[in-house]
Protein backbone atom coordinates (compact mmCIF):
# COMPACT_ATOMS: atom_id res chain seq x y z
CA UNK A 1 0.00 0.00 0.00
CA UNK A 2 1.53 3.33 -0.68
CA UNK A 3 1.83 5.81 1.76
CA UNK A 4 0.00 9.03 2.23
CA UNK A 5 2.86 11.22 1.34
CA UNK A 6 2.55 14.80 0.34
CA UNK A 7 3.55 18.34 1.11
CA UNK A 8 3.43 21.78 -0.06
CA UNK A 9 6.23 23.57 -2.30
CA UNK A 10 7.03 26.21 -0.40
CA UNK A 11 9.96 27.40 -3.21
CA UNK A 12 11.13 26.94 -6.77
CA UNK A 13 14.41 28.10 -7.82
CA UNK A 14 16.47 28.07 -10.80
CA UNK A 15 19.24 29.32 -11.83
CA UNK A 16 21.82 30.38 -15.39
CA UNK A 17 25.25 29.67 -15.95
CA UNK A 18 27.85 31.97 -14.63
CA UNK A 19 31.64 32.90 -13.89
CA UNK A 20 31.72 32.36 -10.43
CA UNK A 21 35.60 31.61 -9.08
CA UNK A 22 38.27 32.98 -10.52
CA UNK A 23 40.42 29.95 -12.31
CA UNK A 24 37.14 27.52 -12.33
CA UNK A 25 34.84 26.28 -14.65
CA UNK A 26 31.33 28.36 -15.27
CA UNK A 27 28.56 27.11 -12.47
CA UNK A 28 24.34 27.12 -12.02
CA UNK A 29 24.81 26.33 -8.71
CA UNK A 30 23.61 29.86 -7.76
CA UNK A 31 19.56 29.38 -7.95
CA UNK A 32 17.34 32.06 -7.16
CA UNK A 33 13.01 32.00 -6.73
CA UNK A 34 11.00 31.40 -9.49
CA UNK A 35 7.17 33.11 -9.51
CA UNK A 36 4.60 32.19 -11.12
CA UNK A 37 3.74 28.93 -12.78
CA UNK A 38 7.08 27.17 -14.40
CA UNK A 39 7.22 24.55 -16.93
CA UNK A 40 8.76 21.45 -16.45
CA UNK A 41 10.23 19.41 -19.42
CA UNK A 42 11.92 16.13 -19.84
CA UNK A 43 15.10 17.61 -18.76
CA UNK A 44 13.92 19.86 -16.11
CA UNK A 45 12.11 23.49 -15.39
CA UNK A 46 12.63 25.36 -18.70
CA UNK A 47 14.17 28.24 -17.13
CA UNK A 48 16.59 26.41 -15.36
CA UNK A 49 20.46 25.69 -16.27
CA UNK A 50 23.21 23.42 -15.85
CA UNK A 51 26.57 24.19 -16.57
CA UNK A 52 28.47 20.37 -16.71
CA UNK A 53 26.10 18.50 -18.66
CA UNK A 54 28.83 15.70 -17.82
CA UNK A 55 27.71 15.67 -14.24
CA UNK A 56 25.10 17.58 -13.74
CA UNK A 57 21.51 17.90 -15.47
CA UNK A 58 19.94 15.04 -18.28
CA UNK A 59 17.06 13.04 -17.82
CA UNK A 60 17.72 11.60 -14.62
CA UNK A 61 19.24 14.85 -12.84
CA UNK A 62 16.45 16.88 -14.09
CA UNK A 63 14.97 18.07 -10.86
CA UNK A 64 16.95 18.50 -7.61
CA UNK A 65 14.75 18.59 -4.63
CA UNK A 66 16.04 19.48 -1.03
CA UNK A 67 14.26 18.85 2.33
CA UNK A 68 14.57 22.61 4.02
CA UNK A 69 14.08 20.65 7.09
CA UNK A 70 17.80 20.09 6.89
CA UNK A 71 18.48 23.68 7.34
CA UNK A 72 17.81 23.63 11.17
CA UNK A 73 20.63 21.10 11.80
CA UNK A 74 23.15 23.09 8.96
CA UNK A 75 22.55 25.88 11.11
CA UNK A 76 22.97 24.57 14.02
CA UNK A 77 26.30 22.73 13.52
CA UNK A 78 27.27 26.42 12.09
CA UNK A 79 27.95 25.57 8.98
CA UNK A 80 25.36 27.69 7.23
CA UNK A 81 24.25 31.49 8.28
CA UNK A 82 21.07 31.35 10.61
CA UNK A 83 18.07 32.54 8.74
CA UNK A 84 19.58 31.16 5.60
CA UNK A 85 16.97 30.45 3.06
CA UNK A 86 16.25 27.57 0.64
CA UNK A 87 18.32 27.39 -2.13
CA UNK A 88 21.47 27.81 0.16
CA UNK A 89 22.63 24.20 -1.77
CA UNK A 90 21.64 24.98 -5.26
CA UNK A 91 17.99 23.31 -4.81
CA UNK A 92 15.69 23.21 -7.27
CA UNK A 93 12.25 22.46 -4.94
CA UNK A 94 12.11 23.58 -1.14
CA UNK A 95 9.44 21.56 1.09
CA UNK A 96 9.11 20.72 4.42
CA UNK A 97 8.15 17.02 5.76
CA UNK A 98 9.73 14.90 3.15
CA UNK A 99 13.38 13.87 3.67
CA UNK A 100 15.80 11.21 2.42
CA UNK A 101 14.50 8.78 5.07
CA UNK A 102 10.39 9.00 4.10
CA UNK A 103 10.98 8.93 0.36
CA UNK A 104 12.19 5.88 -1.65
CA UNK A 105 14.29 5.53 -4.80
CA UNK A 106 11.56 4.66 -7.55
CA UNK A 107 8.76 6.79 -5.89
CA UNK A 108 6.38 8.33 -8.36
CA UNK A 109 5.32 11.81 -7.40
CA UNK A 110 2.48 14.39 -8.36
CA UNK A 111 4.41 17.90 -9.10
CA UNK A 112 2.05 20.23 -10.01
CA UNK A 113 0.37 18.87 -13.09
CA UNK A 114 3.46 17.10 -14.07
CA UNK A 115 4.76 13.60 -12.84
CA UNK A 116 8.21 12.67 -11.89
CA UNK A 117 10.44 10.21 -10.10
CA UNK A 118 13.11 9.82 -7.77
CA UNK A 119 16.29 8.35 -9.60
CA UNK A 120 18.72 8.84 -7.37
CA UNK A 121 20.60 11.07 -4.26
CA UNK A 122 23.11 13.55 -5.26
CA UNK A 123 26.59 13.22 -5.21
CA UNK A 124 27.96 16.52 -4.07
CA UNK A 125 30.88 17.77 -5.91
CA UNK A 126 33.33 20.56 -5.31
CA UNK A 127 30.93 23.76 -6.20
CA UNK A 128 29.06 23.10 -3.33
CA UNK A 129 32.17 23.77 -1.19
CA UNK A 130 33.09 26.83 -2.78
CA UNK A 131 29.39 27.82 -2.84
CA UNK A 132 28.77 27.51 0.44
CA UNK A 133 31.88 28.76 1.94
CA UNK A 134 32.37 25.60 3.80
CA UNK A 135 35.29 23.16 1.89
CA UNK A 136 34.19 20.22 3.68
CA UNK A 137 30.57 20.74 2.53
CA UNK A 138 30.89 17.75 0.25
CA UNK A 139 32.20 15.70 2.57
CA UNK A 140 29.40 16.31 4.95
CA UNK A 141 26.95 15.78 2.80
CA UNK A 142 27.75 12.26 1.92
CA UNK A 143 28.60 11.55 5.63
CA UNK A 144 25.24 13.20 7.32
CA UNK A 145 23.08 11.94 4.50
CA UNK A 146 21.38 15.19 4.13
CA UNK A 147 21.80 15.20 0.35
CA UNK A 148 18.89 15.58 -1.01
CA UNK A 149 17.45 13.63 -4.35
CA UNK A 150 16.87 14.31 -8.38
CA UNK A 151 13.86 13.49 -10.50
CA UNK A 152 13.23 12.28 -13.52
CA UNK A 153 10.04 13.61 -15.32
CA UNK A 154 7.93 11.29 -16.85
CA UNK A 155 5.13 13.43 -17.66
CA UNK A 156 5.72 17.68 -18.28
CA UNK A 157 3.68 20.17 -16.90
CA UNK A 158 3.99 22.88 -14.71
CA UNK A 159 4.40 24.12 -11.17
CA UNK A 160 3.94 26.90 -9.01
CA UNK A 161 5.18 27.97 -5.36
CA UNK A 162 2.27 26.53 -3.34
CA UNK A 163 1.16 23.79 -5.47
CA UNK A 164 1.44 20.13 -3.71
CA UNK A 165 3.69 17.03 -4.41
CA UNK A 166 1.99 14.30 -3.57
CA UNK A 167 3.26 10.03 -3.80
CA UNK A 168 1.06 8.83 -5.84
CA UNK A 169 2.97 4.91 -6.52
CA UNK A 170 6.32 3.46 -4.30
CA UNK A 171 7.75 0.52 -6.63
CA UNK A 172 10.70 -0.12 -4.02
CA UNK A 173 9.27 0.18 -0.40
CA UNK A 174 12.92 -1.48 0.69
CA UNK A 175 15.01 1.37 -0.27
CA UNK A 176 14.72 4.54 1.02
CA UNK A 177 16.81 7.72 -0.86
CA UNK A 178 19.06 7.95 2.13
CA UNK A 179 19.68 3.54 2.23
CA UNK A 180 20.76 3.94 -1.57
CA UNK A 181 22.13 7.16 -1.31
CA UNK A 182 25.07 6.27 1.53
CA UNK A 183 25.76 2.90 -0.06
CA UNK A 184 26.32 4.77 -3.57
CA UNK A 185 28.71 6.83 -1.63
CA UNK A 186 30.50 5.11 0.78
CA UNK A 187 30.49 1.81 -1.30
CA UNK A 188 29.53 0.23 2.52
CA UNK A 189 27.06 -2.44 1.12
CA UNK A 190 27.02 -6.28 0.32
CA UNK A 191 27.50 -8.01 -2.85
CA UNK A 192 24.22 -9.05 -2.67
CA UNK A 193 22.25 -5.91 -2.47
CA UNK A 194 24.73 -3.95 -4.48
CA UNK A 195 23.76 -6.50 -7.36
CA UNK A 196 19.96 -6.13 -6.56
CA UNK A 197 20.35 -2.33 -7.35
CA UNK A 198 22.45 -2.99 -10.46
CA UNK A 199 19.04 -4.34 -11.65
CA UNK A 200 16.51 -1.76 -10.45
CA UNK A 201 15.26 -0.59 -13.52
CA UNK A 202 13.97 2.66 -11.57
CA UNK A 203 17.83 3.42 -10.88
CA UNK A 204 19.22 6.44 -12.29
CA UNK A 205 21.92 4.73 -15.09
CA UNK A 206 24.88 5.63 -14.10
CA UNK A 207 24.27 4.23 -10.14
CA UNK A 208 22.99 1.30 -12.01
CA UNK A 209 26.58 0.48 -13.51
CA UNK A 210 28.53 2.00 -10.04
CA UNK A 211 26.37 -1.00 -8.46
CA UNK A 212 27.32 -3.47 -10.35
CA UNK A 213 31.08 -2.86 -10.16
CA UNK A 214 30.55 -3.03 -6.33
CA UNK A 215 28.59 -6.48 -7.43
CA UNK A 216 32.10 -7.89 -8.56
CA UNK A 217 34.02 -5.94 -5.49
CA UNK A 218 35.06 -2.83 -7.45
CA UNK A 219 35.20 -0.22 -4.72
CA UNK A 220 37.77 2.09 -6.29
CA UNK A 221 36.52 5.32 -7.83
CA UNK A 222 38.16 8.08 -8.98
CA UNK A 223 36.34 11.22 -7.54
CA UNK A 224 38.93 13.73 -8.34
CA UNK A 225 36.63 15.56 -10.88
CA UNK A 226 33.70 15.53 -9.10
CA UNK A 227 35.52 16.74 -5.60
CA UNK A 228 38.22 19.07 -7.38
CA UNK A 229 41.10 16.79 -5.59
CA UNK A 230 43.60 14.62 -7.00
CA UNK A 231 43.76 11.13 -6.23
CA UNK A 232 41.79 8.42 -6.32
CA UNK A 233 38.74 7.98 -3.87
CA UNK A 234 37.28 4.59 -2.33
């Protein structure tokens, strides 16, 4: 049976690609509030950017929603300004009351009048430090789990602030965003069920193939792109 899930989006945000540090590649991290009603395509909200289409953005990065109920604990721990706002991270949706740990990977959600899907966490990379202020902000979001999610969109529409998101189907009840998300990126996580997520057809692609490396006891990835360090990470 599948859960009565649902909140109100309290803020969309999107942002355009821009020179933001001296010596580093262009970045969209920067989002800022949409009004009014926005369109949502295959890969995304219309007005919305991505700078790496290597790593960032496509069909199964096409939304990026963040759980603002994070932003107590952030703040707490000091780490981002009290009375900071959503979109401190580079969000794409704001709500309150759905977090890594009540959503699934697979879930099916209502977004306005368009439908999409969770296909994965995110992997934070090295803008978010440099956005943020905080270096080890990468690092602390793969340890804390506080990542958020993307979507895919499998029907477009639109959305406005105050519109709900609502679970309308859960096709893997068994793995919550945050279960998938930490064994994605600490590689912590048997043969067995790194195999069964090699073949979860509701996977986001790439974490499909990480999976299955981990299947065969390949642990050794080279995040030096993605964190901005050389080296090779586990």
């Amino acid at each position: 049976m599948t859960p009565n899930l649902a909140s109100k989006i309290d803020g969309l945000f999107v942002g355009k690609v821009a020179d933001r540090w001296l010596g580093k590649p262009p970045s969209a991290i920067q989002k800022d509030p949409a009004n009014g009603l926005q369109d949502i395509g295959v890969h995304g909200f219309v007005q919305d950017a991505q700078a790496d289409l290597e790593v960032h953005g496509g069909a199964d990065k096409a939304i990026h929603h963040y759980a603002f109920d994070h932003y107590a604990a952030w703040q707490a721990e000091g780490l981002i300004p009290d009375g900071s706002r959503p979109a401190a991270f580079g969000e794409n949706i704001s709500t309150i009351g759905l977090t890594e740990d009540t959503l699934c990977i697979g879930d099916i959600l209502k977004l306005g009048s368009a439908t999409v899907q969770i296909s994965q966490g995110r992997q934070p990379c090295w803008k978010l430090g440099l956005h943020t202020g905080q270096d080890k902000m990468p690092y602390l979001f793969q340890k804390t789990g506080r990542t958020g999610w993307y979507y895919r969109v499998l029907d477009e529409g639109a959305v406005g602030v105050g519109d709900r998101i609502t679970l309308v189907e859960r096709p893997q009840p068994n793995w919550t965003v945050r279960q998938v998300t930490q064994a994605r990126l600490t590689k912590r996580i048997t043969p067995n069920d790194a195999a069964l997520l090699a073949d979860m057809p509701e996977l986001a692609a790439g974490w499909r193939l990480a999976f299955a490396k981990m299947a065969t006891g390949q642990v050794k990835e080279d995040t030096s792109k993605r964190l901005g360090k050389p080296g090779v990470g586990s």
